[in-house]
PDB file of N, CA and C in Angstrom:
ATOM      1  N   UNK A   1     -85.804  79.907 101.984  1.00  0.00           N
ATOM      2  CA  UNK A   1     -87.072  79.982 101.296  1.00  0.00           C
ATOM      3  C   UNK A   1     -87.389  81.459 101.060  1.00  0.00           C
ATOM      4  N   UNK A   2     -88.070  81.941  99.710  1.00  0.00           N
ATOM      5  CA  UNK A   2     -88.282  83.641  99.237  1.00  0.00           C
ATOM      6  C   UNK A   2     -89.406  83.515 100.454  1.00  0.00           C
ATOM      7  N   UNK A   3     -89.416  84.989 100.672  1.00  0.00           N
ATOM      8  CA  UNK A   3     -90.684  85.519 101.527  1.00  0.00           C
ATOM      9  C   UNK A   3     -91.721  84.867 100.668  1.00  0.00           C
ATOM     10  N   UNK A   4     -92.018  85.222  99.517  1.00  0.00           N
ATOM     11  CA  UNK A   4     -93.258  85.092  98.856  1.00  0.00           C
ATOM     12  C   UNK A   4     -93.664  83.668  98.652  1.00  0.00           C
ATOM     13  N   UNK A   5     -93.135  82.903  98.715  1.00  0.00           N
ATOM     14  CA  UNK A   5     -93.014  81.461  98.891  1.00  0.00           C
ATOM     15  C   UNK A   5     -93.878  81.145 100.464  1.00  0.00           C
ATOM     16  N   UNK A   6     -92.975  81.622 101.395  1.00  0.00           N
ATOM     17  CA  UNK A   6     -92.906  81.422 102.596  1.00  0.00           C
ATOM     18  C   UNK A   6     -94.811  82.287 103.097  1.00  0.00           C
ATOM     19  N   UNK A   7     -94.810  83.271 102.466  1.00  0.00           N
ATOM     20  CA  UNK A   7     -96.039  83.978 102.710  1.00  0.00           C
ATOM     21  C   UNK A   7     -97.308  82.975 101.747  1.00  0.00           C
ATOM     22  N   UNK A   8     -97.252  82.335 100.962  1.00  0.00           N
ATOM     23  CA  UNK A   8     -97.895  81.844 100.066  1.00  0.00           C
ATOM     24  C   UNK A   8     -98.262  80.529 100.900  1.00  0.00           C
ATOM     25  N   UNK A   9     -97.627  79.928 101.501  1.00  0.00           N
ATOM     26  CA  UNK A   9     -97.588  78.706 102.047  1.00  0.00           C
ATOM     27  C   UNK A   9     -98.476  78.525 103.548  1.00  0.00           C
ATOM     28  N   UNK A  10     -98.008  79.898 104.368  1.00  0.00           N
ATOM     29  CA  UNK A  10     -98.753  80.634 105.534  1.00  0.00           C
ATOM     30  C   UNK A  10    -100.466  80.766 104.964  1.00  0.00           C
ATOM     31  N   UNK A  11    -100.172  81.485 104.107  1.00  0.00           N
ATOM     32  CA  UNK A  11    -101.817  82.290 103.250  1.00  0.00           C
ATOM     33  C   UNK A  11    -102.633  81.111 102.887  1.00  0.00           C
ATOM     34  N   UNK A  12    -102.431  79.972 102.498  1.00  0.00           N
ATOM     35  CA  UNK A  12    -103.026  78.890 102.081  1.00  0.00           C
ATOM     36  C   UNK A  12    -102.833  77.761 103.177  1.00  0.00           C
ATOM     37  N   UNK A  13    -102.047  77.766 104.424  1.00  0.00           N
ATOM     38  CA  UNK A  13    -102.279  77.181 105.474  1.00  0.00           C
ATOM     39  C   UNK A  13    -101.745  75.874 105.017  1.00  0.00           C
ATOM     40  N   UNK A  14    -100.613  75.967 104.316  1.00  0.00           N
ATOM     41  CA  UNK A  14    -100.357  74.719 103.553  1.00  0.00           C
ATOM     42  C   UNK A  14     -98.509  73.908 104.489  1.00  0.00           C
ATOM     43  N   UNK A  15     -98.197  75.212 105.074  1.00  0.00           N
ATOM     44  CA  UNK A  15     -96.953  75.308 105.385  1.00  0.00           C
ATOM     45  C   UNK A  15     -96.492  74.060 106.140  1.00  0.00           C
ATOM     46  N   UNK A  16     -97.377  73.078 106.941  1.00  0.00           N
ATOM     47  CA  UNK A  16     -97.217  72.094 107.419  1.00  0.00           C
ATOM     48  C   UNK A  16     -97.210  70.777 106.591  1.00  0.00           C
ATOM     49  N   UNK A  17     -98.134  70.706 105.539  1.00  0.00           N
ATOM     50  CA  UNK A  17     -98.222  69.996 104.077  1.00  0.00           C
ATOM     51  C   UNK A  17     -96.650  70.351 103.605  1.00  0.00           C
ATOM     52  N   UNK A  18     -95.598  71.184 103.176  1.00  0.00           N
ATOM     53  CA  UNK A  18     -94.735  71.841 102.470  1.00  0.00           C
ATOM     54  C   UNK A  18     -93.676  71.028 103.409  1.00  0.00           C
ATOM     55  N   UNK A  19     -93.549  71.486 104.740  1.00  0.00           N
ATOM     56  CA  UNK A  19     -92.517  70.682 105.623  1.00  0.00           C
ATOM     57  C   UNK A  19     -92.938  69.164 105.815  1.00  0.00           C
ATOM     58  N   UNK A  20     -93.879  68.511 105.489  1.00  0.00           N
ATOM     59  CA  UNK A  20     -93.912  67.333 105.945  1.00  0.00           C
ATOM     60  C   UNK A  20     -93.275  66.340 105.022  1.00  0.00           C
ATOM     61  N   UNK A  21     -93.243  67.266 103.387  1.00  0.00           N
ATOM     62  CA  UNK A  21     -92.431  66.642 102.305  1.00  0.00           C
ATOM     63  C   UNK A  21     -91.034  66.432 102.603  1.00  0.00           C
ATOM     64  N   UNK A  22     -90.076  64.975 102.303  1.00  0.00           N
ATOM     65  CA  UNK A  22     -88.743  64.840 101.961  1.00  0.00           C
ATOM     66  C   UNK A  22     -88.529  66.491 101.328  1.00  0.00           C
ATOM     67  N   UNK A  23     -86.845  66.400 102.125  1.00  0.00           N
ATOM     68  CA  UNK A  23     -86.345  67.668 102.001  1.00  0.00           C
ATOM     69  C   UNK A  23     -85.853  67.628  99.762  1.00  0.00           C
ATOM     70  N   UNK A  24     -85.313  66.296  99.534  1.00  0.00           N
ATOM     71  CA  UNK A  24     -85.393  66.833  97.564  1.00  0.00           C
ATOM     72  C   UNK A  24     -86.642  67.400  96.955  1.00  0.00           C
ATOM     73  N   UNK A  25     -87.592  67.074  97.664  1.00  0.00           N
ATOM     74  CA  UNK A  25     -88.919  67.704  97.104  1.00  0.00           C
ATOM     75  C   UNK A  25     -89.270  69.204  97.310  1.00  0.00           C
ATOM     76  N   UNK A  26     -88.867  69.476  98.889  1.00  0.00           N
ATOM     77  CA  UNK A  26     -88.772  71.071  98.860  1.00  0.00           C
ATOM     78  C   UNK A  26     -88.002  71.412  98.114  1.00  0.00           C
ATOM     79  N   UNK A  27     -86.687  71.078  98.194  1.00  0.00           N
ATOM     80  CA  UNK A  27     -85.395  71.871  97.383  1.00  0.00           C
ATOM     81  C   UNK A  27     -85.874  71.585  95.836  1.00  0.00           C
ATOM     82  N   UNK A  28     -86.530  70.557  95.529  1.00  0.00           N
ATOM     83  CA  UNK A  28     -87.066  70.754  94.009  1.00  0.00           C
ATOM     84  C   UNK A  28     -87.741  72.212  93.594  1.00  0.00           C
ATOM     85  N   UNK A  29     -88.964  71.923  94.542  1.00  0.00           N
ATOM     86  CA  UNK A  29     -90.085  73.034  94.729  1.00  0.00           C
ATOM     87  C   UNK A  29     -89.817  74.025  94.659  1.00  0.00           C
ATOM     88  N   UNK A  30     -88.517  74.268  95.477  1.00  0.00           N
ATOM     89  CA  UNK A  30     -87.897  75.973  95.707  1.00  0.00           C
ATOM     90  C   UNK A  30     -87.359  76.333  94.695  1.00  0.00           C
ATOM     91  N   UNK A  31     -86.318  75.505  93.804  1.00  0.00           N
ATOM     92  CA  UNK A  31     -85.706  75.458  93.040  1.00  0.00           C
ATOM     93  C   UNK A  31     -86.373  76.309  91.861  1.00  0.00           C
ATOM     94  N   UNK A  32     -87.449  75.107  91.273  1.00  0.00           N
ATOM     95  CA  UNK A  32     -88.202  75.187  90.043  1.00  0.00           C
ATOM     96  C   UNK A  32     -88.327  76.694  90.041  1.00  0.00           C
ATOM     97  N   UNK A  33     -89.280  76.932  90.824  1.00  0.00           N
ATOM     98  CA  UNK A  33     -89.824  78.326  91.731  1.00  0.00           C
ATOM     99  C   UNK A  33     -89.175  79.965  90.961  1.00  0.00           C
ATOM    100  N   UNK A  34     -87.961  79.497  91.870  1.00  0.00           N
ATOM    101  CA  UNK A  34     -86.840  80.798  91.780  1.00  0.00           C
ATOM    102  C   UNK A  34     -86.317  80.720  90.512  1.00  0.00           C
ATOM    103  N   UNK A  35     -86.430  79.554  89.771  1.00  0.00           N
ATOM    104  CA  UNK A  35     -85.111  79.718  88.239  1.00  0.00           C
ATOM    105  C   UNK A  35     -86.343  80.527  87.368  1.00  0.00           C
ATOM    106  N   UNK A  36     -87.225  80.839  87.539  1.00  0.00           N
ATOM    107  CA  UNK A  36     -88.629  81.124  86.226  1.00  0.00           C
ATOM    108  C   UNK A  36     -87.873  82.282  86.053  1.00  0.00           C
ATOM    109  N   UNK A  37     -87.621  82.983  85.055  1.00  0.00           N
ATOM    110  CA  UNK A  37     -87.360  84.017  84.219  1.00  0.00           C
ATOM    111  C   UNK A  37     -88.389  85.347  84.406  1.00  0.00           C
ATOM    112  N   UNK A  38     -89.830  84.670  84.254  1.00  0.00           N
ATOM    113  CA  UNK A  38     -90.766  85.652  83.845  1.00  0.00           C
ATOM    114  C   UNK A  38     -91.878  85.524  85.294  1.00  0.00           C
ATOM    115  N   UNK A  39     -92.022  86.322  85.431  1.00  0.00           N
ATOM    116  CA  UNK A  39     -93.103  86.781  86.779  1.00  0.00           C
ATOM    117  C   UNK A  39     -93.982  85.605  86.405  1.00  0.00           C
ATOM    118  N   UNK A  40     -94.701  85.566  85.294  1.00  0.00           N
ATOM    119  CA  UNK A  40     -95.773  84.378  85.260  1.00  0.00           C
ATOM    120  C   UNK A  40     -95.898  82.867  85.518  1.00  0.00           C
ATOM    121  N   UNK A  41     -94.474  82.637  85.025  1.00  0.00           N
ATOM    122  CA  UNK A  41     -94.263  81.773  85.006  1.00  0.00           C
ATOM    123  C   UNK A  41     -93.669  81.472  86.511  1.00  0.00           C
ATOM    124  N   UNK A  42     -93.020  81.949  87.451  1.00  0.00           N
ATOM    125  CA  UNK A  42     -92.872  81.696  88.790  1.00  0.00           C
ATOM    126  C   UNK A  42     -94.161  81.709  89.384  1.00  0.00           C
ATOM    127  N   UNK A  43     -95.461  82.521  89.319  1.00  0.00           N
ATOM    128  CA  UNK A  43     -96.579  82.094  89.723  1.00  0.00           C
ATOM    129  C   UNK A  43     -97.339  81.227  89.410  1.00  0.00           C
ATOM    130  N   UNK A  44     -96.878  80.588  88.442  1.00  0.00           N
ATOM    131  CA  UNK A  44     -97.919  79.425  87.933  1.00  0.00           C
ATOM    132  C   UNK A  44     -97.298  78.571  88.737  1.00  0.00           C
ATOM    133  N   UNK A  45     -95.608  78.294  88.606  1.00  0.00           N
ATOM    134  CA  UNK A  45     -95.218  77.312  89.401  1.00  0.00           C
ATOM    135  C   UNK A  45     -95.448  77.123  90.840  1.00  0.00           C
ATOM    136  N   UNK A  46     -95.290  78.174  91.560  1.00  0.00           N
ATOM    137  CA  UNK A  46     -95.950  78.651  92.761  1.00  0.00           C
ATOM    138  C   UNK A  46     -97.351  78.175  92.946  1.00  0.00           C
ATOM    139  N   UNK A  47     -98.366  78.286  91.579  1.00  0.00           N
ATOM    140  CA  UNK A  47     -99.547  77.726  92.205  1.00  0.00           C
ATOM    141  C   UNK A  47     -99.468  76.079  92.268  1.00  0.00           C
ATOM    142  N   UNK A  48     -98.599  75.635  91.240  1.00  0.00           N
ATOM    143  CA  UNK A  48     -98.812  74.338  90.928  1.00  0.00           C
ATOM    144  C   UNK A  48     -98.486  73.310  91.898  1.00  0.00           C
ATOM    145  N   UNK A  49     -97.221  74.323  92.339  1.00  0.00           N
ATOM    146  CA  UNK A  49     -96.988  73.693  93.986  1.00  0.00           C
ATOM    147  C   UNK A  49     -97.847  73.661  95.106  1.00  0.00           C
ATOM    148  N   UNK A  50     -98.493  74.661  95.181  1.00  0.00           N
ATOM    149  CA  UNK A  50     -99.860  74.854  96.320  1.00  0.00           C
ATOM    150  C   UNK A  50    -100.559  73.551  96.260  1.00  0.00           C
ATOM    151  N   UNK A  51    -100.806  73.386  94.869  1.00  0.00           N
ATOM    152  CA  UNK A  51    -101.939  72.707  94.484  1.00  0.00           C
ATOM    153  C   UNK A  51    -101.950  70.828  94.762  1.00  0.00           C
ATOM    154  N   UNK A  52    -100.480  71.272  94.813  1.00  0.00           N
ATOM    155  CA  UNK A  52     -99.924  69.923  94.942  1.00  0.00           C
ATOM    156  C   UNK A  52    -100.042  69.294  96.469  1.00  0.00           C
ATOM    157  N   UNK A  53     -99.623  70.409  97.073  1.00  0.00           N
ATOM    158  CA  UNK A  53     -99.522  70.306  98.525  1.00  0.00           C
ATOM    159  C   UNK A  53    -101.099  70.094  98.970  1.00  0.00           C
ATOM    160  N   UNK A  54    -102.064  70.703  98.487  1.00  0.00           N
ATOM    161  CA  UNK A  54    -103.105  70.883  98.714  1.00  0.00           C
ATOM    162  C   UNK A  54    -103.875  69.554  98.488  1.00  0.00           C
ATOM    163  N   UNK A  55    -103.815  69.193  97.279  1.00  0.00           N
ATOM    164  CA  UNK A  55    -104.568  67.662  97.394  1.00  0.00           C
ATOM    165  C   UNK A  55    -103.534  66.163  97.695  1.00  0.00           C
ATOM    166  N   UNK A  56    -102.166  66.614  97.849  1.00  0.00           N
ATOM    167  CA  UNK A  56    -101.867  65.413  98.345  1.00  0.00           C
ATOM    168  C   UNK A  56    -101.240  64.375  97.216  1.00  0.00           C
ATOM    169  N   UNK A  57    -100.210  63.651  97.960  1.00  0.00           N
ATOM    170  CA  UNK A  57    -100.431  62.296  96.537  1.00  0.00           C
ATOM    171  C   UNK A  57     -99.731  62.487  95.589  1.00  0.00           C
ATOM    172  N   UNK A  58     -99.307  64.011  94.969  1.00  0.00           N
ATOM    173  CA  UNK A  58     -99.003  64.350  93.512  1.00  0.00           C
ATOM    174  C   UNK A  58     -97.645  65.075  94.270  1.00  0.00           C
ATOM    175  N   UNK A  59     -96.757  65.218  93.050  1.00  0.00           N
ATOM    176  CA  UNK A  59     -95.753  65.574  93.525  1.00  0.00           C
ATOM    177  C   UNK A  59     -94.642  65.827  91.889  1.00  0.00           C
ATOM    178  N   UNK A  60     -94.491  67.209  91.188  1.00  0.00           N
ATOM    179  CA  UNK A  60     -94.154  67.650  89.943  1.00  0.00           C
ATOM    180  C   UNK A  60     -94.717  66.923  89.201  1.00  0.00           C
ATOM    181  N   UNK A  61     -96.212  66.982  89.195  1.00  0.00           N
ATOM    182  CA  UNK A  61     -97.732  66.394  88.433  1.00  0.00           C
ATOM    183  C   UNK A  61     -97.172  64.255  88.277  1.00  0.00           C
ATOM    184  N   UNK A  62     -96.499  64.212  89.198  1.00  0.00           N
ATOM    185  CA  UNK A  62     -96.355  62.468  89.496  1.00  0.00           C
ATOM    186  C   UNK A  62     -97.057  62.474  90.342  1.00  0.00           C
ATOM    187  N   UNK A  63     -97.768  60.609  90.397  1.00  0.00           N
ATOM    188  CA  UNK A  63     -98.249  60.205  91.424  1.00  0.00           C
ATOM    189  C   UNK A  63     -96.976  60.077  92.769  1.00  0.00           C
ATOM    190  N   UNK A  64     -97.635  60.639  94.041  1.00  0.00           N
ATOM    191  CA  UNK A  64     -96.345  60.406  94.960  1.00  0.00           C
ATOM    192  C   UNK A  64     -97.001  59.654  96.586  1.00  0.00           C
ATOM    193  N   UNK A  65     -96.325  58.693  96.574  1.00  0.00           N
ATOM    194  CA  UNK A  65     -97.042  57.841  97.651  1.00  0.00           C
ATOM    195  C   UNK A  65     -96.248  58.275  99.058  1.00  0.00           C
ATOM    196  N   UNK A  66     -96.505  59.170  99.876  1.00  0.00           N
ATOM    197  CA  UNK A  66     -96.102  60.025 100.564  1.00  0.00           C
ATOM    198  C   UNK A  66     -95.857  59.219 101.883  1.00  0.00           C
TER     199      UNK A  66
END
């Protein structure tokens, strides 16, 4: 996992939400993450993942019955 990932996950207290996911979903997550080309676009994905983790349920904007 990138530091900044790993620090992002700590910072938002999410890191237990992140590990509690099936491991294809991290390796998705990480994946998506690291291939972005452009700084922006790895932070959006980065947030989108937070966000995901954060309310639960959703999972690459699918419903995910966890």
């Amino acid at each position: 996992m990138p530091d900044f990932v790993r620090k992002a996950l700590d910072d938002e207290g999410l890191r237990s939400a992140y590990e509690a996911r099936p491991d294809y979903q991290k390796n998705d997550y990480l994946g998506w993450i690291v291939r972005a080309k452009r700084p922006e676009t790895q932070a959006k994905r980065l947030r989108q993942m937070l966000d995901e983790l954060t309310s639960g349920g959703v999972y690459m904007k699918m419903r995910w019955n966890g």
